[in-house]
PDB file of N, CA and C in Angstrom:
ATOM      1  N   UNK A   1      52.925  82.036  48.457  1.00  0.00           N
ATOM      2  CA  UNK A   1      54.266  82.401  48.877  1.00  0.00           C
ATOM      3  C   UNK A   1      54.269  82.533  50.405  1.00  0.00           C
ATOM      4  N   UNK A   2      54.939  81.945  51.257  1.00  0.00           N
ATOM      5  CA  UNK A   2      54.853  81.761  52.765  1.00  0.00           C
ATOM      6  C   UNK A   2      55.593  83.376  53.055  1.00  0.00           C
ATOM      7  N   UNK A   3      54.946  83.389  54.549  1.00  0.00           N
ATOM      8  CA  UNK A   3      55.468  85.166  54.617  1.00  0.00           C
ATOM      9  C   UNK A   3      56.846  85.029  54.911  1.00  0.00           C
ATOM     10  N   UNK A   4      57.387  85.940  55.115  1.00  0.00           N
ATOM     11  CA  UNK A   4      59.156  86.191  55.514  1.00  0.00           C
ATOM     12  C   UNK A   4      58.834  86.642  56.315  1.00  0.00           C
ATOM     13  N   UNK A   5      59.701  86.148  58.034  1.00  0.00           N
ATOM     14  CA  UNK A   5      60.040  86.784  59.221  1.00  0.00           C
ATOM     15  C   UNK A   5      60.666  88.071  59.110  1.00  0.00           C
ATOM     16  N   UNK A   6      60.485  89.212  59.660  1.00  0.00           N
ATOM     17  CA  UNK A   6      61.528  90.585  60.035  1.00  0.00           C
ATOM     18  C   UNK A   6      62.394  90.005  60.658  1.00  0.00           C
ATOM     19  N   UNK A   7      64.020  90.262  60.119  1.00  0.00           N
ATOM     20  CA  UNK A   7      65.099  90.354  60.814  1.00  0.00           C
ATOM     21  C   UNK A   7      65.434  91.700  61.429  1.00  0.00           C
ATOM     22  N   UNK A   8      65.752  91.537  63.061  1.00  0.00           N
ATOM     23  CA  UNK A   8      65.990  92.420  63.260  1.00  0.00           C
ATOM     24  C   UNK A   8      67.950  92.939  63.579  1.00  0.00           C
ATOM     25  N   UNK A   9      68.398  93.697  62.728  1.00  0.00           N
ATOM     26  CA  UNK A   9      69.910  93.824  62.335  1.00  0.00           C
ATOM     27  C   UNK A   9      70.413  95.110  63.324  1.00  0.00           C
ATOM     28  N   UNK A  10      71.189  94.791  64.200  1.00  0.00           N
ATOM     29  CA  UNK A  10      72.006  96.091  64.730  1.00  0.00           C
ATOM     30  C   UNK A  10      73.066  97.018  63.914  1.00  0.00           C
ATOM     31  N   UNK A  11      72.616  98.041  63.341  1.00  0.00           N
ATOM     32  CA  UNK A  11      74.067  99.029  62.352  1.00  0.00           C
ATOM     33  C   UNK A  11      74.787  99.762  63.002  1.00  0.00           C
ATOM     34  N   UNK A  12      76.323  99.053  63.346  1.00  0.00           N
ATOM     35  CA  UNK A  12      77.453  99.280  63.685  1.00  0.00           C
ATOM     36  C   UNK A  12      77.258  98.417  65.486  1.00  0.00           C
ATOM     37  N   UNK A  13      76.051  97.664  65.488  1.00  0.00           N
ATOM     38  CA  UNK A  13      75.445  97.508  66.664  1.00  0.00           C
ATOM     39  C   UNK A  13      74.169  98.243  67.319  1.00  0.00           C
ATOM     40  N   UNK A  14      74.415  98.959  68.171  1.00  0.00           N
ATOM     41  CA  UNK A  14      73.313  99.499  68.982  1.00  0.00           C
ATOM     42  C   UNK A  14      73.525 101.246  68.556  1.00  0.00           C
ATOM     43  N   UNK A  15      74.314 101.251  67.840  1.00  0.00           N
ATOM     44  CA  UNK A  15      74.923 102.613  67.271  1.00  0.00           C
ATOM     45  C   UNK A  15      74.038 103.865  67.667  1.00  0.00           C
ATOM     46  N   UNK A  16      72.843 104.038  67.744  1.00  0.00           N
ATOM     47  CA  UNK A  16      72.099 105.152  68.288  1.00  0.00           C
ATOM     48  C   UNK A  16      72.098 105.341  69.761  1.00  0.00           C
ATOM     49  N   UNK A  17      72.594 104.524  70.747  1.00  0.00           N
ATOM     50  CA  UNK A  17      72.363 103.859  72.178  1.00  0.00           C
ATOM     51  C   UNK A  17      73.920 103.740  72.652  1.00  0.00           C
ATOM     52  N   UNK A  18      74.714 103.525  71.924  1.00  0.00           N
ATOM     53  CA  UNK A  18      76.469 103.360  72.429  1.00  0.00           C
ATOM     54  C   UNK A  18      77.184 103.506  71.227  1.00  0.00           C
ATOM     55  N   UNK A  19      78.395 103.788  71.884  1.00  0.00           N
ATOM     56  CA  UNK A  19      79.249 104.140  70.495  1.00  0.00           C
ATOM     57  C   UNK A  19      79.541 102.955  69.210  1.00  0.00           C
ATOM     58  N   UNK A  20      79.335 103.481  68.217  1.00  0.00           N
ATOM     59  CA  UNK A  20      79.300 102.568  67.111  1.00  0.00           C
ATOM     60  C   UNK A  20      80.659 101.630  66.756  1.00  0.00           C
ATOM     61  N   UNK A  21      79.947 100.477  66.556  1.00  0.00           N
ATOM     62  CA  UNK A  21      80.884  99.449  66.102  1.00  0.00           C
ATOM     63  C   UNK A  21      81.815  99.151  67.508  1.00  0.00           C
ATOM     64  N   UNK A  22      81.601  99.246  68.502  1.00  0.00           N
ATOM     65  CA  UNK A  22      82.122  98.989  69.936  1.00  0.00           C
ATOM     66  C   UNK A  22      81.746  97.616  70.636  1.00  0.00           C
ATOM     67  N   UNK A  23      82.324  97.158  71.382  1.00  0.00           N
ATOM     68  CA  UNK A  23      81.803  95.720  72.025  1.00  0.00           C
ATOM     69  C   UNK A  23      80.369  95.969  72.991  1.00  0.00           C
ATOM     70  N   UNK A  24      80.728  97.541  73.365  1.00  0.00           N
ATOM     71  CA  UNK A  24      79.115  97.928  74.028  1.00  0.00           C
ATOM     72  C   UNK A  24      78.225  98.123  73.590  1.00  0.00           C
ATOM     73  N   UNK A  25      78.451  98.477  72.011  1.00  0.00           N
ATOM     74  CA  UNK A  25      77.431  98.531  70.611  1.00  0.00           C
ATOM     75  C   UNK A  25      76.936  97.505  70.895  1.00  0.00           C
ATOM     76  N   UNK A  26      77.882  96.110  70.446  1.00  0.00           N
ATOM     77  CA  UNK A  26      76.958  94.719  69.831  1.00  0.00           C
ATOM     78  C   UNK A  26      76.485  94.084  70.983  1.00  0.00           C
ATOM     79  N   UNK A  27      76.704  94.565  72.438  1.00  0.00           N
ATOM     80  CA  UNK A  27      76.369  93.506  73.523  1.00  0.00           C
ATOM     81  C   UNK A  27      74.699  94.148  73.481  1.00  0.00           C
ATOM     82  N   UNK A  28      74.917  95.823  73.463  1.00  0.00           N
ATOM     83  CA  UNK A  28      73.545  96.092  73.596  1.00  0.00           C
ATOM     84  C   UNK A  28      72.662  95.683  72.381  1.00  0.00           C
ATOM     85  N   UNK A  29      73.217  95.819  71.731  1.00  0.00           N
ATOM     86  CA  UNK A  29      71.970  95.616  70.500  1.00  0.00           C
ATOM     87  C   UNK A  29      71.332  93.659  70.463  1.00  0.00           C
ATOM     88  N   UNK A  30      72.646  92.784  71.087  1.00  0.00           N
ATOM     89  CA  UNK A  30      71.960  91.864  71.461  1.00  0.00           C
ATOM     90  C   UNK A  30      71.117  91.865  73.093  1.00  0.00           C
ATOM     91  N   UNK A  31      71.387  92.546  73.824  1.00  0.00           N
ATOM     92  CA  UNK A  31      70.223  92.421  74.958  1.00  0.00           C
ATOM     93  C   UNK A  31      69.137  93.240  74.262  1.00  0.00           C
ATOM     94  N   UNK A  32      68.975  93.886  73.099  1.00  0.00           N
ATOM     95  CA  UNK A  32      67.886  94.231  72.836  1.00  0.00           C
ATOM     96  C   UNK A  32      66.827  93.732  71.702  1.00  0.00           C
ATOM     97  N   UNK A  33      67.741  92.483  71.505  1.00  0.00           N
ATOM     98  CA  UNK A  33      66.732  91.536  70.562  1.00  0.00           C
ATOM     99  C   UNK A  33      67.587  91.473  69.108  1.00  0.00           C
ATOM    100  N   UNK A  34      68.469  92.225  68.615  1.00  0.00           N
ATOM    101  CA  UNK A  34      68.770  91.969  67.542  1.00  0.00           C
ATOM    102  C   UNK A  34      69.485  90.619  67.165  1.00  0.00           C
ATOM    103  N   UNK A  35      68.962  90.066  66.073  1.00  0.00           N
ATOM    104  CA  UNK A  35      69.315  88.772  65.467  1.00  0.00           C
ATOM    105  C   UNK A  35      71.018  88.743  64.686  1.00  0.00           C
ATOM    106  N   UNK A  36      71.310  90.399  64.597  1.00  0.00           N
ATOM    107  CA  UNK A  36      72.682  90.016  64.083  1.00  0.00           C
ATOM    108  C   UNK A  36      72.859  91.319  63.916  1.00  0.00           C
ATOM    109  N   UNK A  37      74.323  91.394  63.503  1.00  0.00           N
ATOM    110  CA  UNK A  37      74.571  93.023  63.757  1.00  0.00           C
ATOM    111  C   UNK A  37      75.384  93.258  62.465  1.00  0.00           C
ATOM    112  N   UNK A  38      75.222  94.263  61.730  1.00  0.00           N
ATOM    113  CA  UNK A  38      76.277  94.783  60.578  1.00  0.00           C
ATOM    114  C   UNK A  38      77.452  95.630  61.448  1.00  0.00           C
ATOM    115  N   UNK A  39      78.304  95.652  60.486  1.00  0.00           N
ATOM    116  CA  UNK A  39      79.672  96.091  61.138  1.00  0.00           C
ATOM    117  C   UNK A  39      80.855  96.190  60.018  1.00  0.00           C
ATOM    118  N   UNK A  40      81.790  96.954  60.379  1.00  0.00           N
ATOM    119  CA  UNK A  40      82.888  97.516  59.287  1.00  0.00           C
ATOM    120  C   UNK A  40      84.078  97.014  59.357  1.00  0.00           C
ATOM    121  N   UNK A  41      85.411  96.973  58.963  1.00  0.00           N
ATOM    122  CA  UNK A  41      86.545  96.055  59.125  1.00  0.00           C
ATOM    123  C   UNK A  41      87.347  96.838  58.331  1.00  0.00           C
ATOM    124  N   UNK A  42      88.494  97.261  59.018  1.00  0.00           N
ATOM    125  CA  UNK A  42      89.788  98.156  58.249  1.00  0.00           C
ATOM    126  C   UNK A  42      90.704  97.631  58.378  1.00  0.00           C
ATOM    127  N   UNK A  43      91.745  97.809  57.830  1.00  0.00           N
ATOM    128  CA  UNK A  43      93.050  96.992  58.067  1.00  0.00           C
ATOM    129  C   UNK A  43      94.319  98.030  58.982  1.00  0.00           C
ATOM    130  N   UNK A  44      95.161  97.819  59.825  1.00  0.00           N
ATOM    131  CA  UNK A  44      95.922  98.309  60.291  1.00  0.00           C
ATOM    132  C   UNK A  44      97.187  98.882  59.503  1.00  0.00           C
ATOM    133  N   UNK A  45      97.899  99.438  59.908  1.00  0.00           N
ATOM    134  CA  UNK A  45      99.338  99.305  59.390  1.00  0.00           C
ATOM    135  C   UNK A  45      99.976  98.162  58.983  1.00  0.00           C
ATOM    136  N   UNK A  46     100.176  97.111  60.453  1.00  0.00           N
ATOM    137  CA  UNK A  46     100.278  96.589  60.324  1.00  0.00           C
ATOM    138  C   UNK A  46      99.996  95.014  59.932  1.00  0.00           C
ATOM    139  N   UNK A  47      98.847  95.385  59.126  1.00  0.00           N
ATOM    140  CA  UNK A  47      98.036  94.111  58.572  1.00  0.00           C
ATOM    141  C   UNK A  47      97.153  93.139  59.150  1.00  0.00           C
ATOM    142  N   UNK A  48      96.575  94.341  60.627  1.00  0.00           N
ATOM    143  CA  UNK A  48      95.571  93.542  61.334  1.00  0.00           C
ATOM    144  C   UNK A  48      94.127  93.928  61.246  1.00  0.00           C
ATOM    145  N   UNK A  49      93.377  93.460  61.414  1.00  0.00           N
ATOM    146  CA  UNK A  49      91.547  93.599  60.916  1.00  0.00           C
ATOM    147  C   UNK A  49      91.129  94.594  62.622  1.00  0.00           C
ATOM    148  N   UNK A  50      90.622  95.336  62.588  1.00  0.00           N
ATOM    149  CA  UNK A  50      89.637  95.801  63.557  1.00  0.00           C
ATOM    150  C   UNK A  50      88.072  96.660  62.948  1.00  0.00           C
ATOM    151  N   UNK A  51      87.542  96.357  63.737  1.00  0.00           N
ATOM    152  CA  UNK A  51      86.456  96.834  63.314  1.00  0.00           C
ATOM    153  C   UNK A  51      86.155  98.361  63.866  1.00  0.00           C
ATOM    154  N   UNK A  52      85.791  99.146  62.756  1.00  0.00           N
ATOM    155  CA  UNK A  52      85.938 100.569  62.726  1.00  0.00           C
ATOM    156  C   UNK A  52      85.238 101.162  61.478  1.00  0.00           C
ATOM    157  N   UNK A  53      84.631 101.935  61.664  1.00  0.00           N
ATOM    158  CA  UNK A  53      83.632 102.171  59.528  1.00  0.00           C
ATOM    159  C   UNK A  53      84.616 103.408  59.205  1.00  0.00           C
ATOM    160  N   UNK A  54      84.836 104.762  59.872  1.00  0.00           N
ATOM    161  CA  UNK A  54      85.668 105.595  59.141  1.00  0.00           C
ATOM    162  C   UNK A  54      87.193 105.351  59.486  1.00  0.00           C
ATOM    163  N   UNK A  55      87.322 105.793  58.160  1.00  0.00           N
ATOM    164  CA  UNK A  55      88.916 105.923  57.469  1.00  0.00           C
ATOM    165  C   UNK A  55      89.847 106.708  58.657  1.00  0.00           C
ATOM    166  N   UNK A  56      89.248 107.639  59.212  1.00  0.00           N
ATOM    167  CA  UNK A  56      89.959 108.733  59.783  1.00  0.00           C
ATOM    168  C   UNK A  56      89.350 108.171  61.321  1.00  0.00           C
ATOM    169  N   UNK A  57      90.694 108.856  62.490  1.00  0.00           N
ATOM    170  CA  UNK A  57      89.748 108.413  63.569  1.00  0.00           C
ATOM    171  C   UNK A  57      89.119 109.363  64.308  1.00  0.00           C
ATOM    172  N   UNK A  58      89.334 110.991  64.415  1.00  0.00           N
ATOM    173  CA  UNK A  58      88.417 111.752  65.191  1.00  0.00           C
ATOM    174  C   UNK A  58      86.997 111.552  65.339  1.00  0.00           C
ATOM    175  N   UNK A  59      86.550 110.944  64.442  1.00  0.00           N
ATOM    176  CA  UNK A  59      84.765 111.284  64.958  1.00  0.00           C
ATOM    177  C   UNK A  59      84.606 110.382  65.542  1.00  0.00           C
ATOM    178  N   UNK A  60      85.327 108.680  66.035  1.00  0.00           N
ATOM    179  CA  UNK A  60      84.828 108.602  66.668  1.00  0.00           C
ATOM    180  C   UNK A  60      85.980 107.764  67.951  1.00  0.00           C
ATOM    181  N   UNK A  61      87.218 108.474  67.792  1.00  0.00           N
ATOM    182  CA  UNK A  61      87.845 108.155  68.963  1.00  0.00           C
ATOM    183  C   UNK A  61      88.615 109.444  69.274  1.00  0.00           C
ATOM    184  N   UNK A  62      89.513 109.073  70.290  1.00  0.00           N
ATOM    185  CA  UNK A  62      90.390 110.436  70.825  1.00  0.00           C
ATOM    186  C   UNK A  62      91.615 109.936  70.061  1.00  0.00           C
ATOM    187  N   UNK A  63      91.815 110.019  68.712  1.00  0.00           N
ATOM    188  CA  UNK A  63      92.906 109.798  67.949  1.00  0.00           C
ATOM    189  C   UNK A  63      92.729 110.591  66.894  1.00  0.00           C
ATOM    190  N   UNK A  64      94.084 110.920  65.754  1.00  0.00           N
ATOM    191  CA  UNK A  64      94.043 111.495  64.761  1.00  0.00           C
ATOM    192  C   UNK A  64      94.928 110.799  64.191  1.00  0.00           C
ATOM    193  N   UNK A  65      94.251 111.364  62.451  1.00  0.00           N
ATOM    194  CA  UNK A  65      94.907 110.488  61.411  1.00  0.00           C
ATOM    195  C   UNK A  65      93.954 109.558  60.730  1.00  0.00           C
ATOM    196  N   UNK A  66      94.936 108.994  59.855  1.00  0.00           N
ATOM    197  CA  UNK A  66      94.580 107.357  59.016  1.00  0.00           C
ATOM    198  C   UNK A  66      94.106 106.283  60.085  1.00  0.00           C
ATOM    199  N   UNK A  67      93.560 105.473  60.093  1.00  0.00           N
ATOM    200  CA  UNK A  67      93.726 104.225  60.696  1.00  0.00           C
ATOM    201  C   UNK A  67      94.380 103.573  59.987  1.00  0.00           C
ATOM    202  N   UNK A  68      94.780 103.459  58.777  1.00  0.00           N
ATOM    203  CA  UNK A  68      95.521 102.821  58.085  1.00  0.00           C
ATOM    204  C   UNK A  68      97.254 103.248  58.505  1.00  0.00           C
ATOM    205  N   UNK A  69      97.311 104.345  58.456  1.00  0.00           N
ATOM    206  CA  UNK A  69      98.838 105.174  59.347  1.00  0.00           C
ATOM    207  C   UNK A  69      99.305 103.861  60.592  1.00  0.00           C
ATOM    208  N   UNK A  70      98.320 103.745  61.338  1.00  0.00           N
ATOM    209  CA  UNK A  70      98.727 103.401  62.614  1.00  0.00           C
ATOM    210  C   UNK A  70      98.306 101.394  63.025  1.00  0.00           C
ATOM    211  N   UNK A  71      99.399 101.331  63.977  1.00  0.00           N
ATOM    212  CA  UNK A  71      99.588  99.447  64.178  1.00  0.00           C
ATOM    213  C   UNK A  71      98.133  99.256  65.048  1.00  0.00           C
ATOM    214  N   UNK A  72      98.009  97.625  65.014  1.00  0.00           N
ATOM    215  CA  UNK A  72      96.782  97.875  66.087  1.00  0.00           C
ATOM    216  C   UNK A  72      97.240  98.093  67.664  1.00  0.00           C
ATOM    217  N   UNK A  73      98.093  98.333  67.965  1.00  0.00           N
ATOM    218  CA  UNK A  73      98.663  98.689  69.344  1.00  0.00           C
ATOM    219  C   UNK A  73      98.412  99.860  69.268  1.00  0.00           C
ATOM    220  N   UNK A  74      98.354 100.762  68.642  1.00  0.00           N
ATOM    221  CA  UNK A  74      98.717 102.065  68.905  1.00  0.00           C
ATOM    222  C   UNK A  74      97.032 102.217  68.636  1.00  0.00           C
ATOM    223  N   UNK A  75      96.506 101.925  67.668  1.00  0.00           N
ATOM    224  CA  UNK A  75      94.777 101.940  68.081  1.00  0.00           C
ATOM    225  C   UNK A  75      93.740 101.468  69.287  1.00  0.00           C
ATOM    226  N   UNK A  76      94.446 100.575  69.880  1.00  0.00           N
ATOM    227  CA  UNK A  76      94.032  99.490  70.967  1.00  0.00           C
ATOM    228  C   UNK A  76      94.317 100.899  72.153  1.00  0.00           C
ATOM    229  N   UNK A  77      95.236 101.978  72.368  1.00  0.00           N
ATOM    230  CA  UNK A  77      95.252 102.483  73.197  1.00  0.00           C
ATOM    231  C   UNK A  77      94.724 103.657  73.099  1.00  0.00           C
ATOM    232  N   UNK A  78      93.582 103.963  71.852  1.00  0.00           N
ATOM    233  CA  UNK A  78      92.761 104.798  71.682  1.00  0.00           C
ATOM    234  C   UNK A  78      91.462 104.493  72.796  1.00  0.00           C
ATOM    235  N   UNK A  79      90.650 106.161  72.654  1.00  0.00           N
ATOM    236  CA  UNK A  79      89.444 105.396  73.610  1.00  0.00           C
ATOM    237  C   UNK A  79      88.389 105.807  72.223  1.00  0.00           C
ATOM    238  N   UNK A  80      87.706 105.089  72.262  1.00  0.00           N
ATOM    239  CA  UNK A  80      86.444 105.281  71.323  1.00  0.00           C
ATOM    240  C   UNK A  80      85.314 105.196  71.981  1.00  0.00           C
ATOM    241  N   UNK A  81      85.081 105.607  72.798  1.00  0.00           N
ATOM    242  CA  UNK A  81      83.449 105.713  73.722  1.00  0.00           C
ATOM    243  C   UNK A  81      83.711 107.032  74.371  1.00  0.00           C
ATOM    244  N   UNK A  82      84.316 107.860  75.174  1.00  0.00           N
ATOM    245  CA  UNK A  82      84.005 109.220  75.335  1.00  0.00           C
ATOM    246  C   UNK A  82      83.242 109.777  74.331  1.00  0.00           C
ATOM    247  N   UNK A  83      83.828 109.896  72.874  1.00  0.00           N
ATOM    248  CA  UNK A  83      83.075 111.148  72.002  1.00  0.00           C
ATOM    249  C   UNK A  83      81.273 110.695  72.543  1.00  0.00           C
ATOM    250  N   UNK A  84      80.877 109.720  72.371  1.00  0.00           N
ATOM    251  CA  UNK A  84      79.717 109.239  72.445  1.00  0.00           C
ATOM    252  C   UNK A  84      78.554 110.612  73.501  1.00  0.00           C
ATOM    253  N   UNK A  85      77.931 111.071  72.149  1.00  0.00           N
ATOM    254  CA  UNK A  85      76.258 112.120  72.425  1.00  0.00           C
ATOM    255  C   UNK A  85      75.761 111.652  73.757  1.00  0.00           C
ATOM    256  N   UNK A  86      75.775 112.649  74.716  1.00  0.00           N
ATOM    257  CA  UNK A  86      74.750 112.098  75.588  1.00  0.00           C
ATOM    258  C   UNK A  86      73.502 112.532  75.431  1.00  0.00           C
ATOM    259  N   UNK A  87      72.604 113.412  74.414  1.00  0.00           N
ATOM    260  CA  UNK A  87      71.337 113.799  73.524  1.00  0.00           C
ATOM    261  C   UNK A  87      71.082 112.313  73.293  1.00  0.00           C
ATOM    262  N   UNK A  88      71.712 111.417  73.067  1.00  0.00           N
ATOM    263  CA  UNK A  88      71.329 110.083  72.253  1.00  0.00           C
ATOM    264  C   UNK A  88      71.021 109.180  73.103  1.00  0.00           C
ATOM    265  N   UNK A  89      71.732 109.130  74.021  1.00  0.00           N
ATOM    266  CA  UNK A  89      71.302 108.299  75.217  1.00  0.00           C
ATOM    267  C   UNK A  89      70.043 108.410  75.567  1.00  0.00           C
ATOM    268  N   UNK A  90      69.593 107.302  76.365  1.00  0.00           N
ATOM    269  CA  UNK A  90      67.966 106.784  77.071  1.00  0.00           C
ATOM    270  C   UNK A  90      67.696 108.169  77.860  1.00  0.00           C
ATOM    271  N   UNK A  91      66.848 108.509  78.549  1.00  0.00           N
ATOM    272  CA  UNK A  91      66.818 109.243  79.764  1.00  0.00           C
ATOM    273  C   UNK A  91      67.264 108.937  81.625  1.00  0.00           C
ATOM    274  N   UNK A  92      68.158 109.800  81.795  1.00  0.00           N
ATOM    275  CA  UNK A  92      68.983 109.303  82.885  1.00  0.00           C
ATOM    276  C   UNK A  92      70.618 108.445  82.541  1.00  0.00           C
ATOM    277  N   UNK A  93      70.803 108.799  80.986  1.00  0.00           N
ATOM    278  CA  UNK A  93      72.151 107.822  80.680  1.00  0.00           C
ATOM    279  C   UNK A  93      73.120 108.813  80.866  1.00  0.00           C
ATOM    280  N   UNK A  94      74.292 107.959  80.981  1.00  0.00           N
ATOM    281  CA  UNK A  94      75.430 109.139  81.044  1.00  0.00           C
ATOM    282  C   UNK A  94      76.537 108.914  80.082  1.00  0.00           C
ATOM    283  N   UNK A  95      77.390 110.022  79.305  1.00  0.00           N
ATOM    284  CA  UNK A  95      78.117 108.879  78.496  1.00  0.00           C
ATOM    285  C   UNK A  95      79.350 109.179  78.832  1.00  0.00           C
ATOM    286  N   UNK A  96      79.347 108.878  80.315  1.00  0.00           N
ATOM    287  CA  UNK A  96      80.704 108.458  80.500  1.00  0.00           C
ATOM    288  C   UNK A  96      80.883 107.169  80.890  1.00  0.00           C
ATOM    289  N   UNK A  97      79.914 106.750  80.838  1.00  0.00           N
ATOM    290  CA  UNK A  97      79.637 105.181  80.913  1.00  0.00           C
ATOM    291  C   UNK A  97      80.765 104.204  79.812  1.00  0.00           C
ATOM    292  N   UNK A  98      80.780 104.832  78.534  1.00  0.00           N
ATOM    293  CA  UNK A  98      81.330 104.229  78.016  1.00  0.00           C
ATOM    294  C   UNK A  98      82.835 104.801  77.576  1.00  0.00           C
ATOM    295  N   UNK A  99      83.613 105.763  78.483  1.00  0.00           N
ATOM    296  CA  UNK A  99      85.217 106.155  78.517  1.00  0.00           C
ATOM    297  C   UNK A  99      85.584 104.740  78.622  1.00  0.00           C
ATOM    298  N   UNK A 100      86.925 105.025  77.950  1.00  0.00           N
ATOM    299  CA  UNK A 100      87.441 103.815  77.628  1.00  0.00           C
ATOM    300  C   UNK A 100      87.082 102.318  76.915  1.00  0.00           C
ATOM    301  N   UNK A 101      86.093 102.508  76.149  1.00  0.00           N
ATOM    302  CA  UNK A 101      85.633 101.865  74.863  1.00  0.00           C
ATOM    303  C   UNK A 101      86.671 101.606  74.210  1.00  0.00           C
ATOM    304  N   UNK A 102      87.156 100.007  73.968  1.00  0.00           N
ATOM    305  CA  UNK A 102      88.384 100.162  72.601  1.00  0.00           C
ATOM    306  C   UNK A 102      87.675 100.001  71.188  1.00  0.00           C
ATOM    307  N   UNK A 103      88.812 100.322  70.280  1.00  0.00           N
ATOM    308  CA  UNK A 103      88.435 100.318  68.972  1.00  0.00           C
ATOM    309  C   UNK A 103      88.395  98.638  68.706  1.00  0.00           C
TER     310      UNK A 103
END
């Protein structure tokens, strides 16, 4: 039986390193070698796809509510990178690096 290569998969992206499921998620997790990234997909109000894993948006933007409640305009002017741990970050990171993260 020939061996199988390790894939290496980013969850939500770089999710331990930047805020999850973010475009700064998947850029980092590809400068850091990952071959592909898992990721979540909700539907809007108004019947548009963004990628986001919880239902609700406080944990991980400056919004409240459904995501399902709200259009993607009105999500698009959420920020989803403030909440982001700076405990989680590298040493010397800051996380205001990533204010203004969209959903």
């Amino acid at each position: 039986m020939p061996a199988r290569e390790m894939q290496v998969i980013g969850h939500r992206g770089a999710s331990g390193l930047a805020p999850e499921n973010t475009l700064a998620a998947f850029r980092l997790a590809a400068d850091l070698g990952a071959q592909a990234i898992e990721t979540d997909l909700q539907m809007t109000r108004d019947g548009r796809l963004v990628v986001m894993h919880d239902e609700r948006l406080q944990r991980t933007t400056n919004g409240r509510g459904l995501l399902a409640a709200k259009t993607f305009d009105e999500l698009r002017r959420l920020d989803a990178g403030s909440w982001f741990p700076k405990g989680v970050l590298r040493k010397g990171g800051d996380a205001s690096r990533f204010a203004g993260e969209r959903i």
